[in-house]
Protein backbone atom coordinates (compact mmCIF):
# COMPACT_ATOMS: atom_id res chain seq x y z
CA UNK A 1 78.09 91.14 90.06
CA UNK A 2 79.34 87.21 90.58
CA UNK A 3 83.07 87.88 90.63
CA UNK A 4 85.69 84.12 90.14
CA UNK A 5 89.06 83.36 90.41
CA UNK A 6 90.57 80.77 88.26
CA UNK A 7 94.18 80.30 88.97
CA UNK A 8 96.43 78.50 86.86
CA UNK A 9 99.81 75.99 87.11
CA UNK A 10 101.10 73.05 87.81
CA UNK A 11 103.20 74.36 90.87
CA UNK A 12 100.15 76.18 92.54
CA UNK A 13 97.91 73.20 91.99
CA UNK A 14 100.14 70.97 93.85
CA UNK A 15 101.06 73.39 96.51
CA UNK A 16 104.85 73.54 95.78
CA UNK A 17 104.35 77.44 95.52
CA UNK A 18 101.96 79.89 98.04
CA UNK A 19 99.28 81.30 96.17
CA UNK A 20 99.83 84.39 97.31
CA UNK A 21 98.40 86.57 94.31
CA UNK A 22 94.72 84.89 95.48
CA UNK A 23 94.95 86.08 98.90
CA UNK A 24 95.87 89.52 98.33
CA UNK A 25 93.25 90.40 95.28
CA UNK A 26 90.80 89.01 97.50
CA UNK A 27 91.66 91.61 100.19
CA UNK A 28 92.41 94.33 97.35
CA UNK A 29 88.82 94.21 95.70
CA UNK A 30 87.31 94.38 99.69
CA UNK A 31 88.87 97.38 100.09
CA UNK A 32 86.47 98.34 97.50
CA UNK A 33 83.50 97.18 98.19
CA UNK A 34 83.55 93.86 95.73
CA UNK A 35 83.73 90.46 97.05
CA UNK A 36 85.13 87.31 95.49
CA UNK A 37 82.34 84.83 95.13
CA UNK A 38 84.19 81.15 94.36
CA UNK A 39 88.17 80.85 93.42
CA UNK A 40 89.23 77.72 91.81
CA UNK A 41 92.58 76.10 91.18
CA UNK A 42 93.58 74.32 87.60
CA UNK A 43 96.77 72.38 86.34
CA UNK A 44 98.73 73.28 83.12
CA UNK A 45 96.20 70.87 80.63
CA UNK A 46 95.20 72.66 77.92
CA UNK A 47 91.59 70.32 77.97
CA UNK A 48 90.90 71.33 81.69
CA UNK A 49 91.74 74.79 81.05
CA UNK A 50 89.08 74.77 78.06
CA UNK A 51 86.74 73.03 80.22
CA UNK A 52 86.47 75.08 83.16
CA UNK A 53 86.43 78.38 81.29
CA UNK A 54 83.44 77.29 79.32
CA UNK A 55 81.96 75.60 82.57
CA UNK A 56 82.37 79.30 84.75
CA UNK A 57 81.27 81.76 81.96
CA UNK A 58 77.88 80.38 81.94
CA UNK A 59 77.90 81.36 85.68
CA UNK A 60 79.43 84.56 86.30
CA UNK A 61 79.75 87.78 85.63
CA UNK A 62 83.74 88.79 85.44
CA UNK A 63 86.37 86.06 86.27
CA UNK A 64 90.10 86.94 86.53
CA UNK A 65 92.38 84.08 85.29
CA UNK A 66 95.86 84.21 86.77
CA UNK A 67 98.75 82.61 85.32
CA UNK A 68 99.52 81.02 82.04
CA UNK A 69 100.36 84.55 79.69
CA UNK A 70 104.91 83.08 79.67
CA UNK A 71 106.51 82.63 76.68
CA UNK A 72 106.83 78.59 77.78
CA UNK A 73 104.72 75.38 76.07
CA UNK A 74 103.08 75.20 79.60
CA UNK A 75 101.91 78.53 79.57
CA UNK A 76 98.13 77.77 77.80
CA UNK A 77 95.70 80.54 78.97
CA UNK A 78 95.60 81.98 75.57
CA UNK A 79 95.68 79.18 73.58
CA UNK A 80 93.05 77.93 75.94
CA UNK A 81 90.96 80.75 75.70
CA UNK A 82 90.92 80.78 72.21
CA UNK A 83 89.64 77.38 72.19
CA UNK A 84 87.09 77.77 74.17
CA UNK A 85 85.40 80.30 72.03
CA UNK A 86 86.38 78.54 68.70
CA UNK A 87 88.52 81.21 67.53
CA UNK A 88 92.24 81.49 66.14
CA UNK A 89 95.18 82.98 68.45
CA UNK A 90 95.99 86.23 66.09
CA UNK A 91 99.43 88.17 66.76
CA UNK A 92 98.71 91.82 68.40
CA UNK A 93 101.28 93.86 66.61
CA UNK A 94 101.06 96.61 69.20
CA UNK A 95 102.30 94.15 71.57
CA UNK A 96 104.82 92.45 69.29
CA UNK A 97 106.09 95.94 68.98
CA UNK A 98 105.90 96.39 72.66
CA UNK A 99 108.07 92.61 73.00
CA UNK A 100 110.86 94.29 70.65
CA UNK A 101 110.89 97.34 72.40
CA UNK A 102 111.36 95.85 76.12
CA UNK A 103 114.29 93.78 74.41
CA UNK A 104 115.49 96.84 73.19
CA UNK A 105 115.54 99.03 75.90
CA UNK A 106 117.56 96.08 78.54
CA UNK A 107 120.30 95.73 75.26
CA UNK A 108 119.03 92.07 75.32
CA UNK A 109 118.58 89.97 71.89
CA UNK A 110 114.67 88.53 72.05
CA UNK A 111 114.01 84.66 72.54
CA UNK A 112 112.09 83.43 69.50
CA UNK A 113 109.48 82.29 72.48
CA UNK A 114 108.84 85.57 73.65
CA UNK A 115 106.92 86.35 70.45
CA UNK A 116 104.28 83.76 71.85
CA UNK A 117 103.32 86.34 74.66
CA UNK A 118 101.72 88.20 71.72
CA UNK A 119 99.65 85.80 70.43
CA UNK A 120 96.20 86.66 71.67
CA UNK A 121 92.38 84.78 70.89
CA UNK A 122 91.19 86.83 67.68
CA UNK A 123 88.43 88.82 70.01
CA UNK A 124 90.60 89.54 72.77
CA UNK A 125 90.96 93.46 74.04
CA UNK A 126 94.57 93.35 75.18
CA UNK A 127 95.21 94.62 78.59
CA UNK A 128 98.36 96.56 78.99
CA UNK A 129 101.06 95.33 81.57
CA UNK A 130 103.32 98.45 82.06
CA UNK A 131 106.12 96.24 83.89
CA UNK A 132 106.43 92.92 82.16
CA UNK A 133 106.58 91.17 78.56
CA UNK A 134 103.26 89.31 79.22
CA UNK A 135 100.29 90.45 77.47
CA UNK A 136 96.77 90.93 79.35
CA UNK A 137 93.61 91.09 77.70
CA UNK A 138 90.30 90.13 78.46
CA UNK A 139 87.57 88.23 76.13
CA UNK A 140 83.64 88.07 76.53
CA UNK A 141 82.46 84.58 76.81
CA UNK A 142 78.80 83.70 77.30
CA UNK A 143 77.55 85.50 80.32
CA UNK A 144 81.07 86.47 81.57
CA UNK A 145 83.90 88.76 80.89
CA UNK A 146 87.11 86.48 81.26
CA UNK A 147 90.34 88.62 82.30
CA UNK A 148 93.55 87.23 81.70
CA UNK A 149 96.68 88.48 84.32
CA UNK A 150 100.55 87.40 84.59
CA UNK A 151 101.47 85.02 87.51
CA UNK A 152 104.46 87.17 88.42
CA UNK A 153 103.06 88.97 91.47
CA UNK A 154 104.60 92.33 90.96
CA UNK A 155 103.20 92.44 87.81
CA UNK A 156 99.91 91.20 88.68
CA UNK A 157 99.34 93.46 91.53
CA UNK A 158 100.05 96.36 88.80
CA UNK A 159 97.60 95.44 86.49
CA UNK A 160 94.95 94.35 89.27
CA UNK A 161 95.48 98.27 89.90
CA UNK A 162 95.50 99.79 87.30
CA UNK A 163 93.53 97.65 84.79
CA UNK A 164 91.14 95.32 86.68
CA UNK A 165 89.65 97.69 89.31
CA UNK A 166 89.06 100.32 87.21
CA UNK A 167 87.36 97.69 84.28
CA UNK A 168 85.12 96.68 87.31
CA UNK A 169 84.29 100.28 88.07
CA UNK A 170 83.72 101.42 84.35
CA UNK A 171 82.18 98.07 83.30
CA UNK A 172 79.62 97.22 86.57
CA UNK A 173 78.92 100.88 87.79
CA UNK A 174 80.93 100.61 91.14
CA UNK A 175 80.62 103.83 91.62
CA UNK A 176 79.17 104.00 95.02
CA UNK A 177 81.82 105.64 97.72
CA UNK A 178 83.82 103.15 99.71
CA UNK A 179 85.51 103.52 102.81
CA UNK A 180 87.07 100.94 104.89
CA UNK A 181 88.27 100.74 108.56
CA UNK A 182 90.59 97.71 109.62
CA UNK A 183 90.77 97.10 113.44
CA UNK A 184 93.80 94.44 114.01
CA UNK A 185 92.71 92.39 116.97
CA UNK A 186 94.85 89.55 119.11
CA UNK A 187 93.93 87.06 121.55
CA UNK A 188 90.04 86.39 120.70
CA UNK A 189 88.87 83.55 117.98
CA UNK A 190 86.72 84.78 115.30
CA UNK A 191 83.48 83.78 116.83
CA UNK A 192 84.05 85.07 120.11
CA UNK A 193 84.66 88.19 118.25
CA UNK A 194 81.42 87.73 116.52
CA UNK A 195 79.15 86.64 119.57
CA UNK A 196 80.51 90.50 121.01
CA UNK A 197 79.89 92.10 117.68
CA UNK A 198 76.69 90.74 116.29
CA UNK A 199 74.29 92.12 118.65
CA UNK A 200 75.56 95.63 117.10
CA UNK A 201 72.62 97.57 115.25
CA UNK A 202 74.45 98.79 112.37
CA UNK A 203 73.93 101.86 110.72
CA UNK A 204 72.22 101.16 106.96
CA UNK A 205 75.41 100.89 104.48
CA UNK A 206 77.95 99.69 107.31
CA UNK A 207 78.74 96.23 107.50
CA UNK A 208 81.15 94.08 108.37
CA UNK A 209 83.87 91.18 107.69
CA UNK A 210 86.17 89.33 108.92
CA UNK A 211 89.69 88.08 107.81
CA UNK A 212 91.82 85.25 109.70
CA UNK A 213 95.95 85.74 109.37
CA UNK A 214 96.88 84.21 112.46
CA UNK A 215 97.91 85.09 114.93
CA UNK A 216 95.70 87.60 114.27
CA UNK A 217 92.26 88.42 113.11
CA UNK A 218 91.29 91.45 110.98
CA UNK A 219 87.93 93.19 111.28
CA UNK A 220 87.36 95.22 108.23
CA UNK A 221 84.66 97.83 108.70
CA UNK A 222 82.77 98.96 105.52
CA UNK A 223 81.05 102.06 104.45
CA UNK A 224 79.06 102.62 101.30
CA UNK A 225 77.70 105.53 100.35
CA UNK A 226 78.21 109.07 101.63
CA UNK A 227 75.86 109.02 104.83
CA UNK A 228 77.05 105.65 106.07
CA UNK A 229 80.90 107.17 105.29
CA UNK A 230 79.87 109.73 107.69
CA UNK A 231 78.89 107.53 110.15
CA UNK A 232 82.42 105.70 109.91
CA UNK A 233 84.27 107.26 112.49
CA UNK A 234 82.34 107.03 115.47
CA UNK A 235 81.14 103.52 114.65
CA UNK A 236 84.94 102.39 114.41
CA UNK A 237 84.95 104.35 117.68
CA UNK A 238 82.47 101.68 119.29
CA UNK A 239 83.56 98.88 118.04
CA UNK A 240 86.69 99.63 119.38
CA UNK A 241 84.87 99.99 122.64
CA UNK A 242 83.06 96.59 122.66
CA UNK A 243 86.08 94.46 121.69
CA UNK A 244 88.34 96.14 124.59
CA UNK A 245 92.00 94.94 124.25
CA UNK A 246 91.44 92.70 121.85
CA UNK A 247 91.92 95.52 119.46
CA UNK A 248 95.78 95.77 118.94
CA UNK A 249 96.12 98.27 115.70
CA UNK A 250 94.28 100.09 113.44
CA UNK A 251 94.76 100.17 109.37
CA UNK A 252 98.02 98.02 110.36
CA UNK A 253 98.25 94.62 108.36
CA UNK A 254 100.29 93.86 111.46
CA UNK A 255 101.79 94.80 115.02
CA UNK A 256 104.98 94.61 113.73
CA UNK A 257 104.19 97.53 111.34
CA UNK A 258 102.42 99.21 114.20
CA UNK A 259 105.36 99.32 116.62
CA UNK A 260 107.42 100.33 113.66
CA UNK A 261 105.91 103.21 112.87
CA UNK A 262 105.90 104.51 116.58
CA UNK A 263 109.27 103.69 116.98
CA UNK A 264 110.44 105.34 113.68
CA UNK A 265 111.24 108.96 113.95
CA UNK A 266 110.91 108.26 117.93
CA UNK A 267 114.57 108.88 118.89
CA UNK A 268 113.67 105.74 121.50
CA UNK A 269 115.61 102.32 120.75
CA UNK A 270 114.85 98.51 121.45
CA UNK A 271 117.57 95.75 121.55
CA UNK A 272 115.81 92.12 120.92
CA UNK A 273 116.83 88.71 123.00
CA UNK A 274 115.15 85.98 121.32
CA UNK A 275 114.77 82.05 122.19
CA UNK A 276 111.60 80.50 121.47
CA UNK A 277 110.77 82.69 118.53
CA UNK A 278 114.24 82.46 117.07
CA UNK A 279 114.80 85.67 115.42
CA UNK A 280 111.28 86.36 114.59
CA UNK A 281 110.55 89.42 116.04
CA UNK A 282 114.14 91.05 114.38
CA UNK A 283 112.97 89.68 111.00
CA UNK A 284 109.79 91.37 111.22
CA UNK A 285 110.51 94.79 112.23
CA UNK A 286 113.91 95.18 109.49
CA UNK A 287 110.93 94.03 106.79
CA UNK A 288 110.10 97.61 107.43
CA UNK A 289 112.48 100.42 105.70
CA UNK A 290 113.92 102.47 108.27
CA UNK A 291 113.85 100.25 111.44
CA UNK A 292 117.53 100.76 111.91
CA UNK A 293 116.53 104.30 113.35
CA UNK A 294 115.79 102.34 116.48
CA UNK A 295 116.70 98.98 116.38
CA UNK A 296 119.91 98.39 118.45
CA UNK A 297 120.41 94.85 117.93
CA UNK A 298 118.50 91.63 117.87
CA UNK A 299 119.66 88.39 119.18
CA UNK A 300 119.02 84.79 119.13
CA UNK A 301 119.82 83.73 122.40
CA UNK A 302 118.65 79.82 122.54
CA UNK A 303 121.40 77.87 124.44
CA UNK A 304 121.33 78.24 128.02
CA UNK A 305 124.72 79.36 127.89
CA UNK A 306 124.71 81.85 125.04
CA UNK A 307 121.69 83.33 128.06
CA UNK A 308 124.50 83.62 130.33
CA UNK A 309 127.75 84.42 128.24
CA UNK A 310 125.40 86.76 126.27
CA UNK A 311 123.06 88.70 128.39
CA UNK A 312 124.78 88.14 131.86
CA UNK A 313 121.73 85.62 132.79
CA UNK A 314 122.90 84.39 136.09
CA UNK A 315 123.12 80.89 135.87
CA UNK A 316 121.37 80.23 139.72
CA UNK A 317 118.27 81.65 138.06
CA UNK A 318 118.45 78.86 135.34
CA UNK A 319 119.62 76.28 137.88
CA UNK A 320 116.28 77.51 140.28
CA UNK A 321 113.28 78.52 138.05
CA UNK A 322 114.71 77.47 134.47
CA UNK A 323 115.15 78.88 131.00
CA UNK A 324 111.15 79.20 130.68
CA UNK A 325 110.59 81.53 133.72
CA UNK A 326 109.68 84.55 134.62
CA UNK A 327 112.86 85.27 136.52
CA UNK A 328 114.82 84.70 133.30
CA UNK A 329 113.31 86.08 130.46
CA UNK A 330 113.48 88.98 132.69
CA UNK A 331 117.15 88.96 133.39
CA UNK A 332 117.42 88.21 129.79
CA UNK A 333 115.46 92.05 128.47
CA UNK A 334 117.27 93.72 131.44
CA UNK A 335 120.70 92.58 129.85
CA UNK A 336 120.08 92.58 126.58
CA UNK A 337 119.15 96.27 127.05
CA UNK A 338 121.93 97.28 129.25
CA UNK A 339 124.40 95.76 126.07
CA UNK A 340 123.97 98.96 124.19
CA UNK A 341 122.13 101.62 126.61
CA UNK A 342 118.70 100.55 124.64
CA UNK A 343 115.59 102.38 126.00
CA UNK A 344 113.43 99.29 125.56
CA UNK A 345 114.07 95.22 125.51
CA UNK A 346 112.42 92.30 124.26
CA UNK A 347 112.75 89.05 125.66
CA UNK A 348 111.06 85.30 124.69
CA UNK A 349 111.82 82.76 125.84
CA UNK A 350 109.45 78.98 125.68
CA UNK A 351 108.29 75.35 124.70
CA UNK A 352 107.24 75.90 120.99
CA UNK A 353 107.44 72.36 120.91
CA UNK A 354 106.30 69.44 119.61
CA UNK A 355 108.22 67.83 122.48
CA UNK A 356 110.44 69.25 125.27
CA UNK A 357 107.13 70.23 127.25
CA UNK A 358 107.06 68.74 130.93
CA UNK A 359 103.98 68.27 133.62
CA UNK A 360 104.22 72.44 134.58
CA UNK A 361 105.31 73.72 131.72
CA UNK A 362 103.72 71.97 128.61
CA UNK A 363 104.24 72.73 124.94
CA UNK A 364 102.89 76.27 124.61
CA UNK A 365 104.17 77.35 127.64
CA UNK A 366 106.04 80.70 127.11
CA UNK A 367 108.01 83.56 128.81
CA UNK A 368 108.12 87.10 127.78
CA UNK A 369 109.26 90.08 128.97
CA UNK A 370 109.62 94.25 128.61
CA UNK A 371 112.61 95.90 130.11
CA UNK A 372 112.71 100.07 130.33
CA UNK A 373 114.74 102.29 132.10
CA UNK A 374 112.28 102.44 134.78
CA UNK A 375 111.77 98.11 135.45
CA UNK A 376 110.57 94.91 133.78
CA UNK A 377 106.83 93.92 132.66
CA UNK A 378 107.37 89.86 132.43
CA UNK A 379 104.36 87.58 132.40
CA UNK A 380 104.20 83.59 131.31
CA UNK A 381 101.22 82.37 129.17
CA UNK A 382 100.02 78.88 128.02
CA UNK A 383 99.44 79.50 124.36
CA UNK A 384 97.21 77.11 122.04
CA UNK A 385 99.79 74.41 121.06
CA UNK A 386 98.47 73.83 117.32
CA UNK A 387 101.64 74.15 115.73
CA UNK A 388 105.42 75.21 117.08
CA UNK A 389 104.85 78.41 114.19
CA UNK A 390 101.73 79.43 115.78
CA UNK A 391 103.17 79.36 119.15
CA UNK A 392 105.89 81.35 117.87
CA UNK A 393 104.02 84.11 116.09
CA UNK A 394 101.90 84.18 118.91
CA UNK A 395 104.75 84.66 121.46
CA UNK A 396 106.35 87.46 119.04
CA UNK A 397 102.98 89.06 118.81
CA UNK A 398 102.53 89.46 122.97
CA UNK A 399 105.86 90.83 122.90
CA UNK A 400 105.10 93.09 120.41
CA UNK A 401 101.82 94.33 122.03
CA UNK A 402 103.48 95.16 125.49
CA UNK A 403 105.61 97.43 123.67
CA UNK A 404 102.98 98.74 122.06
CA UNK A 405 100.82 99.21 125.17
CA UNK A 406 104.26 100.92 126.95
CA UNK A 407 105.06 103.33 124.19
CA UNK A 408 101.54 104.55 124.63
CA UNK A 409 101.20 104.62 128.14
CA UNK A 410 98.58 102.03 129.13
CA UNK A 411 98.83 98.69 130.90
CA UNK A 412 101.43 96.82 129.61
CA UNK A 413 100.05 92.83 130.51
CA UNK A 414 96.72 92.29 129.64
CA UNK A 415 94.24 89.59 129.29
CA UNK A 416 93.90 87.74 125.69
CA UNK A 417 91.18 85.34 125.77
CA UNK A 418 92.79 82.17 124.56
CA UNK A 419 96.33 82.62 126.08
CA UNK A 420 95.86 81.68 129.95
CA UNK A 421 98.34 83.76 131.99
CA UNK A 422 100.32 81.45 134.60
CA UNK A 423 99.54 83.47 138.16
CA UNK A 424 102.88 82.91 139.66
């Protein structure tokens, strides 16, 4: 099965908005085996739009348009669709009914507009969307099935669900077993991750892939088929052996989420002090429902004096080693625990840059450090200086991982392959 993407707007085309919906089908359908074969990005133009659907049909199988199903003039995919096959747009009464409804139900009077979310190309199966007013359907075009999804993400992720997967199941006989492993690793670039895990003889039906979201890099694990499903476990199990400490979480889409859920239900507590990550490591934990169960407090503590006035930083350590040290990002965890009796602290503190860097400590150059009731873990690393966010995610990532590596009892400071650790 040749699987496309064709994504549609003005907004996406010139970048003003993420294209998130892209990204996460793409990692959806791999968690089932399928695989996305060519995605493709196209402006509101009702003559483009024509174009490319006639251009793609003749080459694959399915292709899920995104985008275009609003009640606006900008919103073509139908009327698009329609054209391309040389067909009318026809009005769906089910769906008119379900417009009136929806209206209805929220006490709202109905835009005359609306009713242009029911007009659907005459040999269109509508799709149903359970959580919105636009329509889905789908329409066969020369060698391809074209399916036709709302922008909105919460409604396309519903009907990606519930509608696509299971069209792709019923339609293309996916109906071999799938099981997926994700190992979340840190520290090692995707080919130095390969060169360790190519020489592997796999087991027939297990292979693998691989998925950059810096600062991290995902390796997804896949089974198909009952005997390789078997095999899963203790083939995660080696894996997990060759790449070492590389290998940070597993079925977590981040460390963040991992730390959570140890913390969670824990009865331990952390209190955050944050400078060269700036709040980042509080913002990603409270993404998580119920991270007030342990998080004391999280502070952004960038001015040298807020360091002192704050955490009780004494200000001869400053004057001595400097605000990118060892000696005070580690005064900075032990006081920023001590504030509220916290069983655990966090501490950053570094050149994120672009400028500020000097001859011994150069953009990239960071300081992080673990207080517990028992003493301080506090290393410095030289981090790859791409971008000030990647030094920052990077910096709130280590931190992350040594209280990880605390909470279950192994060495806190580690190597990570591209983050050279300062030896004094």
């Amino acid at each position: 099965m040749k699987l496309e993407m064709i994504c549609t707007g003005e907004e996406v085309l010139a970048g003003q908005i993420l294209d998130t919906n892209a990204a996460w089908v793409a990692a959806a359908l791999m968690d089932h085996g399928v695989e996305m074969q060519r995605r493709m990005t196209v402006g509101d133009r009702l003559e483009d739009l024509v174009a490319v659907f006639q251009e793609r049909s003749l080459h694959a199988d399915v292709i899920l348009v995104n985008g275009g199903l609003g009640p606006t003039s900008d919103d073509l995919s139908a009327l698009a669709m329609a054209k391309a096959k040389g067909e009318p747009l026809v009005e769906n009464a089910e769906w008119r009914e379900r417009l009136t409804g929806w209206f209805e139900r929220h006490n709202r009077a109905m835009p005359a507009s609306n009713l242009k979310q029911a007009m659907l190309p005459e040999s269109a199966v509508m799709v149903d969307n359970p959580v919105g007013t636009a329509c889905g359907f789908r329409v066969r075009l020369n060698r391809a099935w074209l399916f036709f999804t709302p922008g909105v993400p919460f409604e396309f992720k519903h009907m990606v669900e519930e509608e696509f997967i299971p069209f792709l199941q019923e339609e293309f006989g996916l109906d071999t077993k799938v099981a997926v492993k994700k190992l979340l690793t840190l520290g090692q670039g995707e080919s130095a991750l390969a060169d360790k895990l190519q020489p592997l003889e796999l087991p027939e039906g297990i292979s693998l892939g691989y998925r950059s979201s810096m600062p991290h890099i995902e390796i997804k694990i896949f089974a198909r088929g009952d005997k390789a499903i078997g095999l899963l476990p203790r083939v995660t199990n080696h894996i997990r052996l060759v790449l070492g400490t590389a290998v940070v979480a597993e079925d977590r889409a981040t460390l963040a989420e991992e730390v959570h859920h140890r913390l969670k239900g824990s009865g331990l507590s952390l209190s955050l002090a944050e400078s060269c990550t700036g709040g980042m490591l509080t913002s990603e934990l409270v993404a998580f429902p119920g991270s007030s169960s342990y998080l004391h407090q999280g502070l952004v503590t960038y001015s040298n004096e807020s360091k002192v006035k704050v955490l009780g930083v004494n200000p001869a350590t400053l004057d001595d080693y400097g605000a990118v040290s060892i000696a005070t990002v580690a005064e900075m965890a032990q006081g920023a625990r001590m504030l509220l009796d916290s069983d655990f602290a966090l501490a950053t503190s570094g050149v994120a840059g672009p400028d500020g860097g000097t001859e011994d400590k150069p953009v990239g150059t960071v300081a992080i450090a673990l207080a517990t009731r028992n003493g301080v873990y506090s290393q410095m690393l030289k981090l790859p200086r791409r971008s000030r966010e990647l030094v920052r995610s990077l910096s709130a990532a280590v931190a992350l991982d040594m209280l990880r590596r605390e909470l279950l009892e192994q060495a806190v400071i580690v190597d990570y392959g591209t983050m050279e650790r300062f030896k004094k």
